[in-house]
C-alpha atoms as a PDB file:
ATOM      1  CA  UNK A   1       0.000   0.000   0.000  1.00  0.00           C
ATOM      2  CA  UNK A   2       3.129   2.787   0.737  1.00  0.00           C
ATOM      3  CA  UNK A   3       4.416   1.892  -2.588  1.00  0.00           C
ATOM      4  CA  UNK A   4       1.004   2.436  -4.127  1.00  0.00           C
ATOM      5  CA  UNK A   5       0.282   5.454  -2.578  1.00  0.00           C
ATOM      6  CA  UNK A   6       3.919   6.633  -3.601  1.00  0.00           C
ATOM      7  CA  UNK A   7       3.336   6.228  -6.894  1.00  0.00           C
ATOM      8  CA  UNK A   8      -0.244   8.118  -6.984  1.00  0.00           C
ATOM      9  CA  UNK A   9       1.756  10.957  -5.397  1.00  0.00           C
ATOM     10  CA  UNK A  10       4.499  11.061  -8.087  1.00  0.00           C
ATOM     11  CA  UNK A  11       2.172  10.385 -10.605  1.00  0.00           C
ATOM     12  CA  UNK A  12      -0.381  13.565  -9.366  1.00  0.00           C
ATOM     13  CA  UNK A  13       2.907  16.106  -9.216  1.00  0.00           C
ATOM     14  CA  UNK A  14       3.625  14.797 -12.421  1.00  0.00           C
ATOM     15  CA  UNK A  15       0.045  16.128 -13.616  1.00  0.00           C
ATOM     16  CA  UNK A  16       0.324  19.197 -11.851  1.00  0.00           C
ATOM     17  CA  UNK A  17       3.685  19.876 -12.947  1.00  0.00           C
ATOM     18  CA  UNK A  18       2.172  19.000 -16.852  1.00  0.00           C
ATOM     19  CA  UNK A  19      -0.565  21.709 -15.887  1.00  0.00           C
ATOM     20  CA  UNK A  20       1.411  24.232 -14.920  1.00  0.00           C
ATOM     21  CA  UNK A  21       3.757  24.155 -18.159  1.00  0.00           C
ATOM     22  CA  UNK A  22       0.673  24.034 -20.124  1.00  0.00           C
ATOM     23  CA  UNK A  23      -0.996  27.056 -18.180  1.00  0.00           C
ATOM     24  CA  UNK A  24       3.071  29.053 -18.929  1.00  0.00           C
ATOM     25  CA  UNK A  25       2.837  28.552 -22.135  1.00  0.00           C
ATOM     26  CA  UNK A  26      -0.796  29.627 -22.476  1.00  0.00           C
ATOM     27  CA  UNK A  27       0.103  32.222 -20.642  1.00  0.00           C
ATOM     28  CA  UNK A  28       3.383  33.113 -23.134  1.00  0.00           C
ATOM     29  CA  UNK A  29       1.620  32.526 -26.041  1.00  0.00           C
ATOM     30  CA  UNK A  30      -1.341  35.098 -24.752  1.00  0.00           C
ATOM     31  CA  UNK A  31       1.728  37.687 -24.177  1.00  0.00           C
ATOM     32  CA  UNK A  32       3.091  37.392 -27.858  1.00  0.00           C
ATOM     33  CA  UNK A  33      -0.244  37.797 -29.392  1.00  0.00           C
ATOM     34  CA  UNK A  34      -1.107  40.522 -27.054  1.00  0.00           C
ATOM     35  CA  UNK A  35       2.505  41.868 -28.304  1.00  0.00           C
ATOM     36  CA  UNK A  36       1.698  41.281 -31.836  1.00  0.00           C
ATOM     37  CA  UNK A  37      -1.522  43.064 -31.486  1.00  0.00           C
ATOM     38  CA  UNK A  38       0.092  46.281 -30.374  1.00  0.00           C
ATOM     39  CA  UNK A  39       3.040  46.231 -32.461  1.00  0.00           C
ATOM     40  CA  UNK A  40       0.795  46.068 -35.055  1.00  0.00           C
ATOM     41  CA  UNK A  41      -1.699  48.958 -33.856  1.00  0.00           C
ATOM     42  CA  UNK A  42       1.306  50.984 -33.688  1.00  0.00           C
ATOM     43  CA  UNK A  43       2.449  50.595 -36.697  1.00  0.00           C
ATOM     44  CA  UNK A  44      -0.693  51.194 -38.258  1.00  0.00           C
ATOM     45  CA  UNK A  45      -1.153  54.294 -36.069  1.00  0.00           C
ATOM     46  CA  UNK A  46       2.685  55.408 -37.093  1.00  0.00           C
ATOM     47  CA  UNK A  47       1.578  54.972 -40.808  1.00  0.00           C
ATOM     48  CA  UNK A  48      -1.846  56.528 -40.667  1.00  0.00           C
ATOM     49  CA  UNK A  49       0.330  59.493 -38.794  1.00  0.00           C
ATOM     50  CA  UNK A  50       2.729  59.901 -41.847  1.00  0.00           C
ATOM     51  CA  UNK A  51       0.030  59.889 -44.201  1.00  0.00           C
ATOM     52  CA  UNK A  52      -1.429  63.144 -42.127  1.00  0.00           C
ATOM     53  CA  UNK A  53       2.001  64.347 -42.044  1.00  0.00           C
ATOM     54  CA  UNK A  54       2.225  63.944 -45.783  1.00  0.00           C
ATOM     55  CA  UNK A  55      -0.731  65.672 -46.787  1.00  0.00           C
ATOM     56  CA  UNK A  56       0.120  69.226 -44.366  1.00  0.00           C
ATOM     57  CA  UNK A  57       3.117  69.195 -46.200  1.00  0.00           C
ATOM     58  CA  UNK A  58       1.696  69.272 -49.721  1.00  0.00           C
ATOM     59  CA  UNK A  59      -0.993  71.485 -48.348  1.00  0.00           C
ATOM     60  CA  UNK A  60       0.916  74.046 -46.745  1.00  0.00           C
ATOM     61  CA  UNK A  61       4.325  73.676 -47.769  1.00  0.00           C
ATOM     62  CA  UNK A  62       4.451  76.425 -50.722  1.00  0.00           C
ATOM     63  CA  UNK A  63       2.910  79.117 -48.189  1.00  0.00           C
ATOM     64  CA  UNK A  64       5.199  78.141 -45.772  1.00  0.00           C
ATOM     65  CA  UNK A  65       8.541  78.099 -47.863  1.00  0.00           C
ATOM     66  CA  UNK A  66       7.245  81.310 -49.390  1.00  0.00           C
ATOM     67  CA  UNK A  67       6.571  82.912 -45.662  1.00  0.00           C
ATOM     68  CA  UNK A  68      10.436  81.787 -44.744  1.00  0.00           C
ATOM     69  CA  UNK A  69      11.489  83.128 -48.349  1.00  0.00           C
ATOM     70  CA  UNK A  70      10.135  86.130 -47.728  1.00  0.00           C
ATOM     71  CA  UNK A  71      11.740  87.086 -44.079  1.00  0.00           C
ATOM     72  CA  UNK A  72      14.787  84.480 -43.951  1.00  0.00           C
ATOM     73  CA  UNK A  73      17.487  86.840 -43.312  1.00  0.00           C
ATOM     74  CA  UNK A  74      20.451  86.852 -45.289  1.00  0.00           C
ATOM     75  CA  UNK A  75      22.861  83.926 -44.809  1.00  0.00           C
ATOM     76  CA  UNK A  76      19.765  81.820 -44.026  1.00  0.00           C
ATOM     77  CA  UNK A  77      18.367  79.130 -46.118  1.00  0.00           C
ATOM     78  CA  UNK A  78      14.519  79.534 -46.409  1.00  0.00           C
ATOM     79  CA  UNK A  79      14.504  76.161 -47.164  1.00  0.00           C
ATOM     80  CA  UNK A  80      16.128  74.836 -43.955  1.00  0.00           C
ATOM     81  CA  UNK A  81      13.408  77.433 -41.933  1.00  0.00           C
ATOM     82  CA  UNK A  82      10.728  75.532 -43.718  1.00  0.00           C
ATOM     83  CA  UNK A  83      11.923  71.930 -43.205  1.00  0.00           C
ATOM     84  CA  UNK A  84      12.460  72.923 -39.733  1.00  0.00           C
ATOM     85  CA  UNK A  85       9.151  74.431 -39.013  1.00  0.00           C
ATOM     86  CA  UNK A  86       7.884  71.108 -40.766  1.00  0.00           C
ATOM     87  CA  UNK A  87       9.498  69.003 -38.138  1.00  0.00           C
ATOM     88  CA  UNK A  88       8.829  71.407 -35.383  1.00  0.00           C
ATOM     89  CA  UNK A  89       5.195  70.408 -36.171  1.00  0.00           C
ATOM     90  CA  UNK A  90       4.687  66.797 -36.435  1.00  0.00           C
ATOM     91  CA  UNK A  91       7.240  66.831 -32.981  1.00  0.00           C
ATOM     92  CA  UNK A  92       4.432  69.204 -31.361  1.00  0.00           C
ATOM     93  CA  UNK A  93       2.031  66.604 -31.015  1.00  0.00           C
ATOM     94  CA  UNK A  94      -1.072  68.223 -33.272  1.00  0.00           C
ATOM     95  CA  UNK A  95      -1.175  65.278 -36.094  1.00  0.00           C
ATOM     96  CA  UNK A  96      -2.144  63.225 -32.685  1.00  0.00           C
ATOM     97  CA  UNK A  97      -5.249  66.283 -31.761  1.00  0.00           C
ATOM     98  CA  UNK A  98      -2.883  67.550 -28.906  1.00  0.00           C
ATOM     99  CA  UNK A  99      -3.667  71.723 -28.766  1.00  0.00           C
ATOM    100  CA  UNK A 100      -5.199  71.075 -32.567  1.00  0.00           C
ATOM    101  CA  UNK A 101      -7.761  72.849 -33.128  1.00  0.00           C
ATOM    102  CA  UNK A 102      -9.193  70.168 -35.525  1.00  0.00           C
ATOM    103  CA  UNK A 103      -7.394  66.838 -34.927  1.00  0.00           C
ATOM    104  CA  UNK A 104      -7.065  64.360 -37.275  1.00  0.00           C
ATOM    105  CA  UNK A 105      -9.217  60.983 -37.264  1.00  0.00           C
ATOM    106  CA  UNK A 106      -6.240  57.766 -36.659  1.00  0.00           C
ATOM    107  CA  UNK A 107      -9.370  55.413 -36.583  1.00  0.00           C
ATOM    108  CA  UNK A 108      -9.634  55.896 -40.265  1.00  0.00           C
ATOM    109  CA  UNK A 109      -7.417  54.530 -42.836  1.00  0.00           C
ATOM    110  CA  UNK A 110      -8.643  56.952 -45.815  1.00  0.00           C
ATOM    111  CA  UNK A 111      -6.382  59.962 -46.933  1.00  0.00           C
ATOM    112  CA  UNK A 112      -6.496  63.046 -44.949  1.00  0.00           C
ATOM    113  CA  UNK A 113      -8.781  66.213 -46.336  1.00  0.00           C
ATOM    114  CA  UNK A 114      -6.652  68.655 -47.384  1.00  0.00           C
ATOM    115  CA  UNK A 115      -9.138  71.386 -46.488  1.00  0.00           C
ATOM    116  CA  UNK A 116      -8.444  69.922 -42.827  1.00  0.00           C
ATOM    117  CA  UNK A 117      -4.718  69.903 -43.350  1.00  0.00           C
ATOM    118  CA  UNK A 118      -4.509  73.835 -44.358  1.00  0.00           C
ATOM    119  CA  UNK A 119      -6.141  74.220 -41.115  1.00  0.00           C
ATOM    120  CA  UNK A 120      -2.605  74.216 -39.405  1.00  0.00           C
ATOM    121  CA  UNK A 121      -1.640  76.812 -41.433  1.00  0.00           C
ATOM    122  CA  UNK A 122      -1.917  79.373 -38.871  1.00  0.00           C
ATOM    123  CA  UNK A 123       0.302  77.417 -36.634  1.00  0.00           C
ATOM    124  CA  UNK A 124       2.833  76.630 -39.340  1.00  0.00           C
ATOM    125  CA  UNK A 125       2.775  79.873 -40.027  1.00  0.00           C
ATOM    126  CA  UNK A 126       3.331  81.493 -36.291  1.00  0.00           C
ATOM    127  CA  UNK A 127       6.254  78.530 -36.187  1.00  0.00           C
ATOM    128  CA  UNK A 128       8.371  79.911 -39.509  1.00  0.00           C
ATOM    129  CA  UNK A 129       7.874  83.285 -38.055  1.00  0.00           C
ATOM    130  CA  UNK A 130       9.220  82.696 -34.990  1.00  0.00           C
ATOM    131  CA  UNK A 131      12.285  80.497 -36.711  1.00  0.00           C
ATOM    132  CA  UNK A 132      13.023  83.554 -39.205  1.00  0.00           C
ATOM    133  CA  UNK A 133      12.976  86.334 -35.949  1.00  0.00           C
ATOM    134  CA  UNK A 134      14.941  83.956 -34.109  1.00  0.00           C
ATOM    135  CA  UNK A 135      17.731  83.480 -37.337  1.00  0.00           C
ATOM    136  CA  UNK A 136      17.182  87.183 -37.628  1.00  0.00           C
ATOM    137  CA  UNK A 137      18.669  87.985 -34.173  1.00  0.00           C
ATOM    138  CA  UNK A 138      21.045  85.334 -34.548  1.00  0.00           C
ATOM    139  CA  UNK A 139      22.111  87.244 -37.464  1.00  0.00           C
ATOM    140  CA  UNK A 140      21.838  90.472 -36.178  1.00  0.00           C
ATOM    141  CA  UNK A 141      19.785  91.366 -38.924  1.00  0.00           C
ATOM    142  CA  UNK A 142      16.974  93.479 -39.610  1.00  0.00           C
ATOM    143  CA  UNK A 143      15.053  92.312 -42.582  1.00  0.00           C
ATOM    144  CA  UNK A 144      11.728  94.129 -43.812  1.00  0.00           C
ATOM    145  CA  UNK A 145       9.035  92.556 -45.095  1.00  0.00           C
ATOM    146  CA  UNK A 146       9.123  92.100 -48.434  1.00  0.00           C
ATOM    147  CA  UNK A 147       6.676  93.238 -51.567  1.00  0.00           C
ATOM    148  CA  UNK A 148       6.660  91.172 -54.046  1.00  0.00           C
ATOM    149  CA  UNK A 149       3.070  89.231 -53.452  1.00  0.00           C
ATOM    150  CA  UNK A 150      -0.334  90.077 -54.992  1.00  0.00           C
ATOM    151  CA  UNK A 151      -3.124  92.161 -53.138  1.00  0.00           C
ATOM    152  CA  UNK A 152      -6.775  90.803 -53.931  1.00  0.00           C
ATOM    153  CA  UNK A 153      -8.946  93.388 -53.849  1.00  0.00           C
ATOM    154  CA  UNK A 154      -6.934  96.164 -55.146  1.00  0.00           C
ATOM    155  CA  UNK A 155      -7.224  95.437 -58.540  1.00  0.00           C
ATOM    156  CA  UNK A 156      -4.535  97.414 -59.355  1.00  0.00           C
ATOM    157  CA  UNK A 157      -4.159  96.136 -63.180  1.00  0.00           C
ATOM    158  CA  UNK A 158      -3.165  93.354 -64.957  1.00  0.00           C
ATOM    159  CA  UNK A 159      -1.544  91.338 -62.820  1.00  0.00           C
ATOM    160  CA  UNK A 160       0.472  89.812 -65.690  1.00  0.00           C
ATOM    161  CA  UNK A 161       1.513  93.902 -65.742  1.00  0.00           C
ATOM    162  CA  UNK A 162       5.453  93.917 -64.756  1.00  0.00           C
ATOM    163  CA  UNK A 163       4.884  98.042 -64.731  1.00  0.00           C
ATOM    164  CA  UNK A 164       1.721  96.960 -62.323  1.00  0.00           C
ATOM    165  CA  UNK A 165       3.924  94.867 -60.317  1.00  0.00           C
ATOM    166  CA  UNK A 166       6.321  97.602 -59.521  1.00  0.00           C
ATOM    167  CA  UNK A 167       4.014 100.295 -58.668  1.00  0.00           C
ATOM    168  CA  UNK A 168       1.927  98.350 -56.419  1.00  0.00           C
ATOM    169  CA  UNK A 169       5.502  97.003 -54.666  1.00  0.00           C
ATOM    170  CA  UNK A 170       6.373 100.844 -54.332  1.00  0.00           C
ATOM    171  CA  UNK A 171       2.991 101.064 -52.881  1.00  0.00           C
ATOM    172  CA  UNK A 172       3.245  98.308 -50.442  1.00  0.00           C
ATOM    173  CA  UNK A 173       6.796  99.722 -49.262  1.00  0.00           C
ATOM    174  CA  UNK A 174       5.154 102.963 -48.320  1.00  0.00           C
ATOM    175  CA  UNK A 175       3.417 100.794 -44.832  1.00  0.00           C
ATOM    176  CA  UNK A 176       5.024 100.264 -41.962  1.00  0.00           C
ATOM    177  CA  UNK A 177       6.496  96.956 -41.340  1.00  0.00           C
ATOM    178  CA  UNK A 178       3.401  95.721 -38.968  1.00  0.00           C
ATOM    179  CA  UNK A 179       0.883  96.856 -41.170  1.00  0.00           C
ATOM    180  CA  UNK A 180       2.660  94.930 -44.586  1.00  0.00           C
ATOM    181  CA  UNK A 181       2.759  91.885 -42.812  1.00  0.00           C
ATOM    182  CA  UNK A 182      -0.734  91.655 -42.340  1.00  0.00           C
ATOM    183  CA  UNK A 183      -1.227  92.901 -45.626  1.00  0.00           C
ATOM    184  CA  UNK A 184       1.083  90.241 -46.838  1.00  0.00           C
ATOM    185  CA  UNK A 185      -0.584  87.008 -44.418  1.00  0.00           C
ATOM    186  CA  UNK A 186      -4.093  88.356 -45.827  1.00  0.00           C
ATOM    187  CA  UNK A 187      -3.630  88.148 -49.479  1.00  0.00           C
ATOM    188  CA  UNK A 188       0.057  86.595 -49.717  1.00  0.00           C
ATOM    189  CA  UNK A 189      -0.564  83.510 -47.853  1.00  0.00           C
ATOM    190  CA  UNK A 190      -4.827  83.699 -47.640  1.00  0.00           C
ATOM    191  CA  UNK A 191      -4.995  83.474 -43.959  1.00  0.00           C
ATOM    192  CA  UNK A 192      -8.264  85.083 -42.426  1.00  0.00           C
ATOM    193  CA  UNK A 193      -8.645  87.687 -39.593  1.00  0.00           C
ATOM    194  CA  UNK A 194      -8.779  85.385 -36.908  1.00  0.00           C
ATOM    195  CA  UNK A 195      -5.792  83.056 -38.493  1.00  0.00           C
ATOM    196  CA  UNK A 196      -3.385  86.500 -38.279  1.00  0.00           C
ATOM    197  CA  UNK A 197      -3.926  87.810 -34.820  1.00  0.00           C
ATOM    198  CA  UNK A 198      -2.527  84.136 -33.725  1.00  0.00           C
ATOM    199  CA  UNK A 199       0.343  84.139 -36.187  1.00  0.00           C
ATOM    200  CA  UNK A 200       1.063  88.072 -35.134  1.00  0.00           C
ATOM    201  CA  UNK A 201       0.161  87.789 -31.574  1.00  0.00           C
ATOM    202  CA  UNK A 202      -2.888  90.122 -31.631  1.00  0.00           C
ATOM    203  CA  UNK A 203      -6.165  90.721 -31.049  1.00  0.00           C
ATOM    204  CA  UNK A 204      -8.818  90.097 -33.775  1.00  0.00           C
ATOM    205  CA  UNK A 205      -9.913  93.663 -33.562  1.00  0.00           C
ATOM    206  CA  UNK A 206      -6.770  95.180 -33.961  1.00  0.00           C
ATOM    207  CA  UNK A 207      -5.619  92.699 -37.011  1.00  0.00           C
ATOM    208  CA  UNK A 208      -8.850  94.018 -38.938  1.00  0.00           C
ATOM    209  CA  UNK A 209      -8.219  97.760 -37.762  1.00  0.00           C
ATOM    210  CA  UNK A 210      -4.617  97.722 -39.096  1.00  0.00           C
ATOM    211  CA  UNK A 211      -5.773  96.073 -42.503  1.00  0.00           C
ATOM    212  CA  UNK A 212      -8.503  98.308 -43.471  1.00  0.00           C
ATOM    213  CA  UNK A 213      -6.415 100.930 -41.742  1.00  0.00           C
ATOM    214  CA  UNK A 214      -3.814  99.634 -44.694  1.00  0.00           C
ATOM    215  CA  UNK A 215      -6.231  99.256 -47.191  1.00  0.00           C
ATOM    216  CA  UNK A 216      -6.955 102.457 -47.175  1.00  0.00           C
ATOM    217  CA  UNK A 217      -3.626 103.691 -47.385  1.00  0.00           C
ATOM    218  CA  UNK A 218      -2.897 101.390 -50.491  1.00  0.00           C
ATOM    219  CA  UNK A 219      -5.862 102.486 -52.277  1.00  0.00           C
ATOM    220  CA  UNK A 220      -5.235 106.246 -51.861  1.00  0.00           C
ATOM    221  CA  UNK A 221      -1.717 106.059 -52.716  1.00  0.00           C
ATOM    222  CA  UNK A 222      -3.168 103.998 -55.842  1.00  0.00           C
ATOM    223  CA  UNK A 223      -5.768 106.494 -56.671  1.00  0.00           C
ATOM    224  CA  UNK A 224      -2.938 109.408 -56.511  1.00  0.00           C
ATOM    225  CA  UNK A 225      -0.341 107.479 -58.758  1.00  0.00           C
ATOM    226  CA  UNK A 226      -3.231 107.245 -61.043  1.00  0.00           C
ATOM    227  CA  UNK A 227      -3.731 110.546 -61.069  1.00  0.00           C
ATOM    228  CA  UNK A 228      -0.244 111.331 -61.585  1.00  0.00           C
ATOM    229  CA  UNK A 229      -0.386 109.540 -64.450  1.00  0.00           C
ATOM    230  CA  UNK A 230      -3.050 111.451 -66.644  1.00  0.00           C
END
């Protein structure tokens, strides 16, 4: 009977030690799929994220370049501004809704709107500024903004006019360096009221006062050259 009851002893660790290897490996092979699963998530997430990326970049990156084109200071590579201000972007956590003001949708796989996309503009935009003051400083130099963008609204002439071109550039140079920025975000890079007092740091009521204040100017001064001219 001790011999018997021996061997039902070794033979019921045996079974429990069998269990337990059974229940590790479950257990293991529940870990790697669970592993798997989020590896793979990721990766989609990473890929739907690049795709977003992607499409700001085609959407915005001609305004942008042209912003960092227009008040790179000398020595400085508009190009490098814009890549940075790029990267300064997708690190900021907005592709992923954080401070967004429209974030985009991971849970779908289909190609982001590029009417959502040029809704970072405003923040691309504030970015390159803030890269071209700081090169600017850097550089210890004082660049104005330049004139070479067209005005909607003025209908000066032709705009295929080169002799149009230059008198409305003269024009432009006549503002103060405030006033042709705003001028310039308005019409150059299409940015409404709203968009500009972020990018400039103002209030909405001052960014309109400023532009019809502008406006104005730029008409008058258009309606005397015209004047000149009979």
């Amino acid at each position: 009977m001790g011999n018997r009851g021996a061997e039902t002893d070794a033979s019921e660790q045996r079974r429990d030690e069998a269990r337990r290897v059974n229940r590790t490996r479950a257990d293991d092979a529940s870990c790697v799929g669970e592993t798997q699963r989020a590896d793979a998530t990721q990766a989609a997430s990473e890929a739907r994220r690049a795709e977003a990326a992607r499409v700001v970049v085609e959407a915005c990156y001609d305004d942008v370049l042209a912003y960092c084109r227009a008040h790179a200071p000398r020595g400085c590579d508009a190009r490098d501004l814009a890549q940075e201000t790029f990267l300064r972007f997708v690190r900021s956590g907005r592709l992923d809704g954080q401070g967004a003001g429209r974030a985009f949708d991971h849970a779908n796989t289909q190609a982001v709107d590029p009417v959502d996309a040029r809704a970072h503009l405003p923040y691309l935009i504030t970015t390159a500024r803030n890269l071209c003051i700081d090169a600017g400083r850097s550089a210890h130099v004082v660049r104005s903004v330049p004139t070479a963008f067209p005005a909607p609204g003025l209908d000066p002439a032709d705009p295929h006019d080169e002799a149009a071109d230059v008198e409305l550039a003269g024009v432009l140079a006549t503002l103060d360096r405030d006033a042709r920025e705003i001028v310039e975000l308005r019409f150059g890079q299409g940015l409404g009221i709203g968009e500009i007092a972020q990018v400039v740091g103002a209030s909405r009521f001052a960014v309109r006062r400023r532009l019809n204040r502008a406006l104005a100017l730029l008409k008058e001064q258009l309606a005397e050259n015209e004047g000149d001219d009979r």
